[in-house]
C-alpha atoms as a PDB file:
ATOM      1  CA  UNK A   1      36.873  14.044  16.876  1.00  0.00           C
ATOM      2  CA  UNK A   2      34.332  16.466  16.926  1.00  0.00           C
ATOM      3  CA  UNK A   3      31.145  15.801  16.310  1.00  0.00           C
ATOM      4  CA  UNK A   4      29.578  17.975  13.696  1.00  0.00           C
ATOM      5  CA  UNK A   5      25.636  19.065  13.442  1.00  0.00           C
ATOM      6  CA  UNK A   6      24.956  17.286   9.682  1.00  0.00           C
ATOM      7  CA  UNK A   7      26.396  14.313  11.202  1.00  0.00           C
ATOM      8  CA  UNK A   8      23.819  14.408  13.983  1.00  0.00           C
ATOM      9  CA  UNK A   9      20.799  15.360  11.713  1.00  0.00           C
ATOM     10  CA  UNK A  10      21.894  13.874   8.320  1.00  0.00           C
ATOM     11  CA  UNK A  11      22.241  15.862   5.121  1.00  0.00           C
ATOM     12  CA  UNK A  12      18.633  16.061   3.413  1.00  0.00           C
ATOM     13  CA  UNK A  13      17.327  14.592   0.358  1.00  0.00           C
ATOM     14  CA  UNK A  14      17.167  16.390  -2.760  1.00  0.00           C
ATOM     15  CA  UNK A  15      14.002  17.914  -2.853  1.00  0.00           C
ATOM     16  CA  UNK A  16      14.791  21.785  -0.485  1.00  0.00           C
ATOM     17  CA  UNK A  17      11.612  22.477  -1.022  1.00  0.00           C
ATOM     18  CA  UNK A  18       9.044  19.822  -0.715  1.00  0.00           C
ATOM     19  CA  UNK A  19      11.176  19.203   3.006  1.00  0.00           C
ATOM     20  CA  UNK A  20      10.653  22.411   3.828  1.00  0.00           C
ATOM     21  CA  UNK A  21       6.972  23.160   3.476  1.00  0.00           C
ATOM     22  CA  UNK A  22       6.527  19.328   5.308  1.00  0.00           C
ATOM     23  CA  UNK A  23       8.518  20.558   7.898  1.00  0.00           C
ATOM     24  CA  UNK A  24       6.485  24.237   8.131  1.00  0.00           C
ATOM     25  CA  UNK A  25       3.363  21.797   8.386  1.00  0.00           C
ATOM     26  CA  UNK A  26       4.808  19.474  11.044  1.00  0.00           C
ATOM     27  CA  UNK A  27       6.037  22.250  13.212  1.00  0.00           C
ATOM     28  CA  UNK A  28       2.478  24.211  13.079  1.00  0.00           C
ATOM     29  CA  UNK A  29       0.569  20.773  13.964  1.00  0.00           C
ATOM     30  CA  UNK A  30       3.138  20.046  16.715  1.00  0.00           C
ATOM     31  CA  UNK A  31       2.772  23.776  17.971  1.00  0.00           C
ATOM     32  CA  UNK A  32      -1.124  23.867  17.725  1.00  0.00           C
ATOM     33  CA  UNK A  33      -1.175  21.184  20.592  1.00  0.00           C
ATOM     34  CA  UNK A  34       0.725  23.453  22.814  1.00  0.00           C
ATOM     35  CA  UNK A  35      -0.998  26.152  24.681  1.00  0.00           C
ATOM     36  CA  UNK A  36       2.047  28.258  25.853  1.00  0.00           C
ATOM     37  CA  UNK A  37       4.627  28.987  24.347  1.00  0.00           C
ATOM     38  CA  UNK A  38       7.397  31.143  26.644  1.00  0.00           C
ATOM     39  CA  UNK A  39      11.048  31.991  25.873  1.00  0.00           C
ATOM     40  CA  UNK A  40      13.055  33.212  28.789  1.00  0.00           C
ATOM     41  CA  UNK A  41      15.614  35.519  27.311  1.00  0.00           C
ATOM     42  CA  UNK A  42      17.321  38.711  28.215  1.00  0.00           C
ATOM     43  CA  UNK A  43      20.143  39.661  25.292  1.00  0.00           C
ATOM     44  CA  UNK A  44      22.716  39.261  28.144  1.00  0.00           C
ATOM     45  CA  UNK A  45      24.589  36.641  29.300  1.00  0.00           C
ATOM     46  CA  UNK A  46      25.205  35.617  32.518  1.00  0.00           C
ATOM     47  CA  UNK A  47      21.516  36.686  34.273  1.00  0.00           C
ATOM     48  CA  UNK A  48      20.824  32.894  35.183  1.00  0.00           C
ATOM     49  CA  UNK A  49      18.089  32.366  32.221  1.00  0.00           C
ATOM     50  CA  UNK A  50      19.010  28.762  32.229  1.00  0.00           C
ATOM     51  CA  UNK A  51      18.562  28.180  35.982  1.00  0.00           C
ATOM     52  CA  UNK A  52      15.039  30.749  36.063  1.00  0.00           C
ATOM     53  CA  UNK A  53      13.873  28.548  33.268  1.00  0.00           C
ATOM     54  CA  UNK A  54      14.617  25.192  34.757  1.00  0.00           C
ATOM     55  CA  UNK A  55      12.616  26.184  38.020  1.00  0.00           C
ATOM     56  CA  UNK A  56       9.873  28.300  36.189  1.00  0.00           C
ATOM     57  CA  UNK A  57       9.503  24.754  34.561  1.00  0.00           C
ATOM     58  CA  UNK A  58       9.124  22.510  37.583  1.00  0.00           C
ATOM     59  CA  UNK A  59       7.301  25.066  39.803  1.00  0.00           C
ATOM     60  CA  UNK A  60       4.735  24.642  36.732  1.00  0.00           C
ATOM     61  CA  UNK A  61       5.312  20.862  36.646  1.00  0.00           C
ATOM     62  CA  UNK A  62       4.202  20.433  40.539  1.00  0.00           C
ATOM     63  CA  UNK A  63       1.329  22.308  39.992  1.00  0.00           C
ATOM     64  CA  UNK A  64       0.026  19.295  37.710  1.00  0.00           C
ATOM     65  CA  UNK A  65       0.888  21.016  34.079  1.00  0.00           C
ATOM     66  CA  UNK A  66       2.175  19.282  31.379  1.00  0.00           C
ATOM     67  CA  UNK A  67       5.609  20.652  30.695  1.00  0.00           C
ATOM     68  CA  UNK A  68       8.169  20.972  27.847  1.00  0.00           C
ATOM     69  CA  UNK A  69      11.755  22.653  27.755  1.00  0.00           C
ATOM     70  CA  UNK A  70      13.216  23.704  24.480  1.00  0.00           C
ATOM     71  CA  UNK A  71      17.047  24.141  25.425  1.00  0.00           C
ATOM     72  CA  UNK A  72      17.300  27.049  22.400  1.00  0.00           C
ATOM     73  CA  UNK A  73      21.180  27.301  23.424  1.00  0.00           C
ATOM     74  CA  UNK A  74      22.330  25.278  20.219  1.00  0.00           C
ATOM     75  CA  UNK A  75      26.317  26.327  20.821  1.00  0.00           C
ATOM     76  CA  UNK A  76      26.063  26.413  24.758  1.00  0.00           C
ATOM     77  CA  UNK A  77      23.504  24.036  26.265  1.00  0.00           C
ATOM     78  CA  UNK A  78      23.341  23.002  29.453  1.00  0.00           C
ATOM     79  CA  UNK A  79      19.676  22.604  31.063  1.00  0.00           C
ATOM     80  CA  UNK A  80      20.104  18.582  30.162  1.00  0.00           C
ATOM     81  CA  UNK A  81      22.626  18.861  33.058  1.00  0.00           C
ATOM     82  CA  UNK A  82      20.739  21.013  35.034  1.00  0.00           C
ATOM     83  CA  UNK A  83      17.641  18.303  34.917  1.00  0.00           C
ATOM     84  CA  UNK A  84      19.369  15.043  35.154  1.00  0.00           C
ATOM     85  CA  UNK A  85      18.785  13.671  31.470  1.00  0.00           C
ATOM     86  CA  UNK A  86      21.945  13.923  29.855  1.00  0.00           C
ATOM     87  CA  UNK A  87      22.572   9.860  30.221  1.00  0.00           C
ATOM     88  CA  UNK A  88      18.680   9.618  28.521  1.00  0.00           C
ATOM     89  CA  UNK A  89      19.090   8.659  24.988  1.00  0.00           C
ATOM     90  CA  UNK A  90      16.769   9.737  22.120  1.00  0.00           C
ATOM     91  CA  UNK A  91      14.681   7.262  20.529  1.00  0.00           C
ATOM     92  CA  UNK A  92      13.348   8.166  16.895  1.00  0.00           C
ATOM     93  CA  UNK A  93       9.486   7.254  16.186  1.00  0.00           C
ATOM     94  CA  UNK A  94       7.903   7.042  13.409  1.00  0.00           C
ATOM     95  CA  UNK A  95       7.849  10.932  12.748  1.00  0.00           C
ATOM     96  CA  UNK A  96       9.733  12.302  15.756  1.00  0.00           C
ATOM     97  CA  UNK A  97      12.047  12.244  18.157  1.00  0.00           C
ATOM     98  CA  UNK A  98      11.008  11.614  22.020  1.00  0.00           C
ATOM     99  CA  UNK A  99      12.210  13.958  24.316  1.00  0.00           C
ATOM    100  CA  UNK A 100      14.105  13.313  27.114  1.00  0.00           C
ATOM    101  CA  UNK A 101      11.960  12.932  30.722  1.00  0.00           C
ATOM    102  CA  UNK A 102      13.547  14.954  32.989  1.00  0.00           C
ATOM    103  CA  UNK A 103      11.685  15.352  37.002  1.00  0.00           C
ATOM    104  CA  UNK A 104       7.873  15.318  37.009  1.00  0.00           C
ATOM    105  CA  UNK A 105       8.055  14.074  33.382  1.00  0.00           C
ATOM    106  CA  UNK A 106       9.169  17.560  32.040  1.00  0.00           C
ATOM    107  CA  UNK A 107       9.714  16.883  28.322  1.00  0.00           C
ATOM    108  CA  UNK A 108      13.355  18.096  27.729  1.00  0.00           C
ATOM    109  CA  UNK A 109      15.325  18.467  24.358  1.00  0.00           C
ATOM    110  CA  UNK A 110      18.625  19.928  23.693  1.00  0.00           C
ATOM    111  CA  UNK A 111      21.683  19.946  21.456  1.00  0.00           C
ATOM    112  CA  UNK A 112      23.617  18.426  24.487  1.00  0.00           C
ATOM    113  CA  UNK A 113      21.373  14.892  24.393  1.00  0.00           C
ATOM    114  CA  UNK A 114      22.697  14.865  20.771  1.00  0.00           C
ATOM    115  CA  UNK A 115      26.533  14.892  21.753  1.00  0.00           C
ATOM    116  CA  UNK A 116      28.981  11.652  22.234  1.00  0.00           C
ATOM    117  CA  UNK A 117      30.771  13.125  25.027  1.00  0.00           C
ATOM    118  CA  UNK A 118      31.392  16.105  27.477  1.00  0.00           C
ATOM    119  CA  UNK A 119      33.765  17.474  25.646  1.00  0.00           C
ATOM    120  CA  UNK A 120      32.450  17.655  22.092  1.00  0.00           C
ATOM    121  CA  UNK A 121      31.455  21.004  20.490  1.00  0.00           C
ATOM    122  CA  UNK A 122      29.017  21.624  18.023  1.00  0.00           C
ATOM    123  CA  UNK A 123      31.013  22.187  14.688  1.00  0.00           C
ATOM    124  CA  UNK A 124      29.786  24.050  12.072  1.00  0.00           C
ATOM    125  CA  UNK A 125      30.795  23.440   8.411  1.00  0.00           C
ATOM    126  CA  UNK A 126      31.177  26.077   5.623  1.00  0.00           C
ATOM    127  CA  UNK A 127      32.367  26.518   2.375  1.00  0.00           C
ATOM    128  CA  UNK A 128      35.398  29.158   3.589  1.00  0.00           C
ATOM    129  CA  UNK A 129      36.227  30.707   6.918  1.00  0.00           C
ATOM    130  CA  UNK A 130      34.679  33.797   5.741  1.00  0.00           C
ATOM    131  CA  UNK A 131      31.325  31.929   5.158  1.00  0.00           C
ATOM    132  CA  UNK A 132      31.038  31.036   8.813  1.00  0.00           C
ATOM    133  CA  UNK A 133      29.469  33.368  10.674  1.00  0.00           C
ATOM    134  CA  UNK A 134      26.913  33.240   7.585  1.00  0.00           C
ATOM    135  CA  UNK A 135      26.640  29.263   7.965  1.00  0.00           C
ATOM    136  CA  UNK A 136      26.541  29.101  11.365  1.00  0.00           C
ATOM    137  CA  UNK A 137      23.348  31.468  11.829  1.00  0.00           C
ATOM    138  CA  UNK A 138      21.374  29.787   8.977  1.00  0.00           C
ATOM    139  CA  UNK A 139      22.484  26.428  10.866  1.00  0.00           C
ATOM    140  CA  UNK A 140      21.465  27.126  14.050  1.00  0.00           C
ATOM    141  CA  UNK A 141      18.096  28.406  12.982  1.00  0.00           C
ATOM    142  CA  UNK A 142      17.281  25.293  10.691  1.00  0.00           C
ATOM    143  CA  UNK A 143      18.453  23.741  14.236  1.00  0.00           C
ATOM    144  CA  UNK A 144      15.499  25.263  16.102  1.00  0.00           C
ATOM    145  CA  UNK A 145      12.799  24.526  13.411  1.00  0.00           C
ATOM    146  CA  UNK A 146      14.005  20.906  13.553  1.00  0.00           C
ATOM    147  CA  UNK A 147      13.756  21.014  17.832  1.00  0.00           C
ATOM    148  CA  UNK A 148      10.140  22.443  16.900  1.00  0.00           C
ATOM    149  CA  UNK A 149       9.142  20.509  14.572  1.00  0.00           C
ATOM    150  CA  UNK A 150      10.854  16.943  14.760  1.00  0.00           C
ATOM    151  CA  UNK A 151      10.289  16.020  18.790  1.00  0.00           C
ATOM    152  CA  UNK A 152       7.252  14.402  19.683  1.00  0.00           C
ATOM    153  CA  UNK A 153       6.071  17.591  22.187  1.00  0.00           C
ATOM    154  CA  UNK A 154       2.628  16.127  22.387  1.00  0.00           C
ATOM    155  CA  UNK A 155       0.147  18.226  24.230  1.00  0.00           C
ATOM    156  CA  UNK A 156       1.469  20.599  26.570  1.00  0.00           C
ATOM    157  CA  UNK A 157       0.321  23.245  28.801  1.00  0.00           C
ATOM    158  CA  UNK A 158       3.586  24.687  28.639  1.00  0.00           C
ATOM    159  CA  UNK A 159       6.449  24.720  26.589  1.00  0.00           C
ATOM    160  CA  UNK A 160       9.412  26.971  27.806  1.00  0.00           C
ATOM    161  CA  UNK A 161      12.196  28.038  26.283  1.00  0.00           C
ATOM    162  CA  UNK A 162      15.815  29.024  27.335  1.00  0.00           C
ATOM    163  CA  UNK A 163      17.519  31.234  24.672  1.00  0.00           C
ATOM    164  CA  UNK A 164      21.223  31.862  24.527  1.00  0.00           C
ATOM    165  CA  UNK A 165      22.637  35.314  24.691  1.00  0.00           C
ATOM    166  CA  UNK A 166      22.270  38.055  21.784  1.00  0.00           C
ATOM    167  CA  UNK A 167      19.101  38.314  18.908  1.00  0.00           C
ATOM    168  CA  UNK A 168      19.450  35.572  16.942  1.00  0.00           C
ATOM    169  CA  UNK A 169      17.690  32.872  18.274  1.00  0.00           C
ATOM    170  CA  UNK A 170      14.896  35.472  19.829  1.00  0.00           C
ATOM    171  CA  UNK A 171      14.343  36.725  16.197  1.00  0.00           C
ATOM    172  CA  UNK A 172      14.369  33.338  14.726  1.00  0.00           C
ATOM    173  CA  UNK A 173      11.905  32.039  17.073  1.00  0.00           C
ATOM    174  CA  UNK A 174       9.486  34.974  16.755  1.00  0.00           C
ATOM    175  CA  UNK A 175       9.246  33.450  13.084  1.00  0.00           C
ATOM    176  CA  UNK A 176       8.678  30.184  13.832  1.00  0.00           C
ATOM    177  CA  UNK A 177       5.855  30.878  16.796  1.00  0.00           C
ATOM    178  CA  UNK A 178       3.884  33.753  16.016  1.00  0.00           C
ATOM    179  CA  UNK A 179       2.390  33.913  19.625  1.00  0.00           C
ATOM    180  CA  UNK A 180       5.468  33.096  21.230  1.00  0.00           C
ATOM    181  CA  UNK A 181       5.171  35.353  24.816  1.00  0.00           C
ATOM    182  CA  UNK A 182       8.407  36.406  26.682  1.00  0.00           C
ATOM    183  CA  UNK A 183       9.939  36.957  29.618  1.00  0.00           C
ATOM    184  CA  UNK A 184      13.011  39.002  30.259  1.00  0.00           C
ATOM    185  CA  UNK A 185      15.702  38.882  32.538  1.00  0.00           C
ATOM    186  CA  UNK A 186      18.400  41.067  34.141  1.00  0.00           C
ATOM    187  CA  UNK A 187      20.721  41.371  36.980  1.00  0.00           C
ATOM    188  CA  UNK A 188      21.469  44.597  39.278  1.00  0.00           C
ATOM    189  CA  UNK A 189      24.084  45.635  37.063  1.00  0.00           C
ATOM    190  CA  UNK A 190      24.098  48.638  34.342  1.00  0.00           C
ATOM    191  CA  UNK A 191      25.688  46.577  31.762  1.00  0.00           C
ATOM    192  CA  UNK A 192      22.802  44.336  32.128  1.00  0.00           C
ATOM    193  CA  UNK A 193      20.344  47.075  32.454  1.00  0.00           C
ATOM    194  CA  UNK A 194      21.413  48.953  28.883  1.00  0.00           C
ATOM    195  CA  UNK A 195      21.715  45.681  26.631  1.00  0.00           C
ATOM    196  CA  UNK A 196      18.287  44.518  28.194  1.00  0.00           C
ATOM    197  CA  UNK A 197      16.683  47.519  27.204  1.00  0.00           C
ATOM    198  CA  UNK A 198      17.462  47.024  23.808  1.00  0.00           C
ATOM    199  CA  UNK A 199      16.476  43.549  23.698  1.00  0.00           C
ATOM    200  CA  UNK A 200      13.350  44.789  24.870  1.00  0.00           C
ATOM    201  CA  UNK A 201      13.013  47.744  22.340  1.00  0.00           C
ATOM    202  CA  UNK A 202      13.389  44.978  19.709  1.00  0.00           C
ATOM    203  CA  UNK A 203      10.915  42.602  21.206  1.00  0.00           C
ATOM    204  CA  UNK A 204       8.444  45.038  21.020  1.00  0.00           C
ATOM    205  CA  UNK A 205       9.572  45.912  17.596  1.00  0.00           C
ATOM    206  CA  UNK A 206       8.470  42.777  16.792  1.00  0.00           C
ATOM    207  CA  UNK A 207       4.920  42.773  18.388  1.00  0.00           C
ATOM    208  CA  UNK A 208       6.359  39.602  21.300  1.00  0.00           C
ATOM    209  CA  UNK A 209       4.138  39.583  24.099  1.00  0.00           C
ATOM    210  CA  UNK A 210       5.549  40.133  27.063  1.00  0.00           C
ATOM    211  CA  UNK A 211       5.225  38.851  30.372  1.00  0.00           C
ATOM    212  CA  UNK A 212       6.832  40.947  32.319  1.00  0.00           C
ATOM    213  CA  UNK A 213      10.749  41.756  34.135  1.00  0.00           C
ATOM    214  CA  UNK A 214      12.611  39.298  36.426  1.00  0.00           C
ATOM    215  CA  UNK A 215      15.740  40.870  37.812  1.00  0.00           C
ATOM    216  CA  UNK A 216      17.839  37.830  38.892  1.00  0.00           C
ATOM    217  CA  UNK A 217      20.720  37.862  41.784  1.00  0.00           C
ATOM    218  CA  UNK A 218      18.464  41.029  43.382  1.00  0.00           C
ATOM    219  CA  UNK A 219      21.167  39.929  46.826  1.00  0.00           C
ATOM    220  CA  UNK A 220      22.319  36.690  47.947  1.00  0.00           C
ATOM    221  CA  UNK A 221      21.223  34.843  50.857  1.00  0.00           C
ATOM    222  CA  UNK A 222      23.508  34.502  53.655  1.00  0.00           C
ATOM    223  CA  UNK A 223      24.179  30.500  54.317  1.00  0.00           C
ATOM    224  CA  UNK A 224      24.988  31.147  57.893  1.00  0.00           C
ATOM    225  CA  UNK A 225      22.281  33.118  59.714  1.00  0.00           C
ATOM    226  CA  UNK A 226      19.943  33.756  56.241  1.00  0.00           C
ATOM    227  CA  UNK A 227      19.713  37.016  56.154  1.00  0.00           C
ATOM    228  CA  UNK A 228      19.664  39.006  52.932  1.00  0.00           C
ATOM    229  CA  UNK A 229      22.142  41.555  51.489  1.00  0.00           C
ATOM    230  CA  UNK A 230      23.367  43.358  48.292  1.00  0.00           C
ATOM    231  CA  UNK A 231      25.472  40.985  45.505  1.00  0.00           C
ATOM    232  CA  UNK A 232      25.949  43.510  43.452  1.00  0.00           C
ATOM    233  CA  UNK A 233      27.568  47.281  44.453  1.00  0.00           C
ATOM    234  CA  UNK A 234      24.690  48.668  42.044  1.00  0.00           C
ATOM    235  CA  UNK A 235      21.542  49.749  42.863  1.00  0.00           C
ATOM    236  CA  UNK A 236      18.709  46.996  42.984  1.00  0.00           C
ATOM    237  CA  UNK A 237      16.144  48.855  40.097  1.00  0.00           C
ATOM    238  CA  UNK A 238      14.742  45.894  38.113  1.00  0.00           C
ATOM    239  CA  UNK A 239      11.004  47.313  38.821  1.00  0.00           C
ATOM    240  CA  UNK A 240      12.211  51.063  37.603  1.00  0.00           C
ATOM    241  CA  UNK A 241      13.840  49.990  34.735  1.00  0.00           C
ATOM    242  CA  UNK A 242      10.480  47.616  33.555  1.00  0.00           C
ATOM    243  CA  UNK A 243       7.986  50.869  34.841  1.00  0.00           C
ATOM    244  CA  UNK A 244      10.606  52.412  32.107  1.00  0.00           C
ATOM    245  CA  UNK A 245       9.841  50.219  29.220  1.00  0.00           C
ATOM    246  CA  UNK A 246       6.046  49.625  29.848  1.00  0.00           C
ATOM    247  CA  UNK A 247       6.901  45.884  31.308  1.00  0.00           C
ATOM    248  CA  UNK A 248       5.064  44.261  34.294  1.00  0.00           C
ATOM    249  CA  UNK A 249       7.831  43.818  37.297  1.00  0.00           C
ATOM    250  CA  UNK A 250       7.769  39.750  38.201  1.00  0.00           C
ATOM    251  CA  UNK A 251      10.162  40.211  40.977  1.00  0.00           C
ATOM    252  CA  UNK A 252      13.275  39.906  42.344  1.00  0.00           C
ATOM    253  CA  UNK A 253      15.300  36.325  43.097  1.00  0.00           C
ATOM    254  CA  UNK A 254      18.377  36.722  45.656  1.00  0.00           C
ATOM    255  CA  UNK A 255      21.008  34.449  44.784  1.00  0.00           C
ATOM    256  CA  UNK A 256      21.181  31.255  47.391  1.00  0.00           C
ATOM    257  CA  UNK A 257      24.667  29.638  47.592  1.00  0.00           C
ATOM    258  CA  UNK A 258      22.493  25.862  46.986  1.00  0.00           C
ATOM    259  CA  UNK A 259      21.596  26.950  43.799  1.00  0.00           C
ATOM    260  CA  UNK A 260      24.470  26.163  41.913  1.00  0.00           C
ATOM    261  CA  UNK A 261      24.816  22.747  43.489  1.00  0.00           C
ATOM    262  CA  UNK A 262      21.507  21.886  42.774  1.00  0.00           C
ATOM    263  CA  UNK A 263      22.537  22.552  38.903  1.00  0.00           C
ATOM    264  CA  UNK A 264      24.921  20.384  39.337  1.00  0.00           C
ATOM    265  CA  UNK A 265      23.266  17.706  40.834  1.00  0.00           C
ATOM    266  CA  UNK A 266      20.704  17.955  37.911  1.00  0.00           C
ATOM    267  CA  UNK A 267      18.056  19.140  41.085  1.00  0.00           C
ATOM    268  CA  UNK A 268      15.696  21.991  39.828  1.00  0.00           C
ATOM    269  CA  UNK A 269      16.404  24.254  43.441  1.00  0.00           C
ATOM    270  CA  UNK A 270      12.469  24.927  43.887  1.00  0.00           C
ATOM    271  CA  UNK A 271      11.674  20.999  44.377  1.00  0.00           C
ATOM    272  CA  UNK A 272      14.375  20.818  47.348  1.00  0.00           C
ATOM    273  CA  UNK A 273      14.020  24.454  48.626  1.00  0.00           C
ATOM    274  CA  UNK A 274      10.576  25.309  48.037  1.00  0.00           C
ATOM    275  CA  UNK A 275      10.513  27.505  51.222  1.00  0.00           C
ATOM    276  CA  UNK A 276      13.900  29.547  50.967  1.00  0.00           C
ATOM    277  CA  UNK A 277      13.504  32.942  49.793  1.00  0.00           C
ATOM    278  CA  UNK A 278      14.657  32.182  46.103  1.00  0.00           C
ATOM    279  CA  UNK A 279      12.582  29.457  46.070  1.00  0.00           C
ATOM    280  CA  UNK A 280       9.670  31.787  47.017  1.00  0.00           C
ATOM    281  CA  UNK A 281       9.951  34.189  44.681  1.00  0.00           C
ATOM    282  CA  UNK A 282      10.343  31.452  41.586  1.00  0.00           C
ATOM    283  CA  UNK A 283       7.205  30.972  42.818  1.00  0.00           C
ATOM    284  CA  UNK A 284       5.844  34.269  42.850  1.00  0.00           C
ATOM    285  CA  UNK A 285       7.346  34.473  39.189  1.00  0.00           C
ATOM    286  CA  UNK A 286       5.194  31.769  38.472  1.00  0.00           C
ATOM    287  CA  UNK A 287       2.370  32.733  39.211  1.00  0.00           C
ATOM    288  CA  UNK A 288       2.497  35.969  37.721  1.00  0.00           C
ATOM    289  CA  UNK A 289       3.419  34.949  34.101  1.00  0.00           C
ATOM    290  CA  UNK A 290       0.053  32.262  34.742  1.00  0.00           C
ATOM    291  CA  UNK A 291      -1.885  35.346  35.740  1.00  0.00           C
ATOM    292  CA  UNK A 292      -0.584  36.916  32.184  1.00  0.00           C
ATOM    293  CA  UNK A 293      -1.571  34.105  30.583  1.00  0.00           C
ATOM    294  CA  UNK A 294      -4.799  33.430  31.773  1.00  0.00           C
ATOM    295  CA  UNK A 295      -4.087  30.338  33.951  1.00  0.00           C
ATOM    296  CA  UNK A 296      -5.132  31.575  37.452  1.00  0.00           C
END
């Protein structure tokens, strides 16, 4: 059977809005001890936000920062997987829950550590099917206050987060984190390149800081002599499209045929591959968004 989110979380006492303002309280005190705050998001799926986020975090973590990773994906996570903590269970203290320690103690939580089994969904209860949609936002947002607000973060240099496709968690975070900075991803695609633009447009709209353009799977690297070439028949023109919108270009990442089985080996690629060209440039990415921030 399915295991649904209020069975995960519990239902609440009685008292809306006495929880709510203790909440409000707990997530600002929680967020006050963290000195970046960085969603990787795009608006598109498909760009590899999971696996730039996962890498941005341990290229930070081997640099001797103290890392977090909010998996914001509440219907689709998967960065326990991709860092090896999915068998970690939760233990509740006396006000919070612990994260999960995923490589060079990179604090991890994610709807995934809260699941019995691989093949569970997250289930989403409402009063008629034409209530859902309604439920299901208000749900996943009261989802990402509790990730916020209820895991014992601690003090952080950096606390990353990996949002799912489309506005709604962007918008809902942007609430919740008033300096929350961004960085945006695409692929060498147009499809990529229009709804990105809009997701930027609305980031702005709502005063996000930005750090800047990554435009993933720039080429592949070639697994037998390493040589570079196109993935994609469009046009590489990540750096055009962020002169464009007023964004600083990061860089470009070529798609490297290990990265996928690093995923699944729960691996982040950088700590293995540090020297390939991907590896590089997740690097160079890096650095950059530090340089934005005012870390070096």
């Amino acid at each position: 059977m399915a295991k649904r989110y209020k069975d995960i979380v519990g239902d609440g006492g009685s008292d809306i809005v006495g929880q709510v303002v203790a909440q409000n309280e707990r997530l600002r005190s929680r967020m006050s001890l963290i000195h970046h705050k960085v969603a990787v998001m795009s608006g598109k799926g498909g760009v590899g936000k999971s696996t730039i986020t996962v890498n941005l975090a341990a290229i930070l973590a081997s640099r001797g920062y103290r890392v977090g990773l909010l998996d914001a994906d509440i219907n689709g996570p998967n960065v326990g997987k991709m860092l090896g903590v999915r068998k970690q269970s939760l233990s509740m203290g006396e006000s919070a829950v612990s994260p999960a320690l995923g490589p060079l103690d990179i604090k991890v939580m994610s709807m995934d550590l809260l699941l019995p089994g691989d093949n569970t969904p997250v289930e989403w209860d409402a009063l008629s099917q034409q209530d859902t949609f309604i439920w299901r936002g208000t749900i996943e947002a009261g989802a990402l206050r509790e990730f916020l607000a209820d895991t014992a973060w601690g003090e952080l240099d950096f606390l990353l987060m990996d949002l799912p496709p489309g506005p709604y968690a962007f918008t809902t975070l942007t609430q919740l984190i008033p300096e929350l900075t961004g960085v945006v991803v695409t692929i060498p695609s147009e499809l990529s390149r229009l709804v990105v633009k809009k997701f930027i447009v609305l980031a702005q709209k709502t005063r996000t800081r930005l750090a800047g353009l990554v435009e993933n799977m720039a080429g592949y690297v070639c697994p037998h002599c390493g040589k570079l070439g196109d993935l994609f028949y469009a046009a590489s023109d990540g750096e055009k499209v962020a002169l464009e919108m007023g964004l600083p270009f990061l860089g470009r990442i070529h798609f490297d045929p290990r990265l996928p089985v690093s995923t699944d080996w729960g691996v982040p690629f950088v700590l293995e591959h540090n020297d390939s060209a991907a590896g590089k440039a997740i690097a160079q990415v890096a650095e950059k968004v530090k340089k934005f921030l005012g870390e070096g």
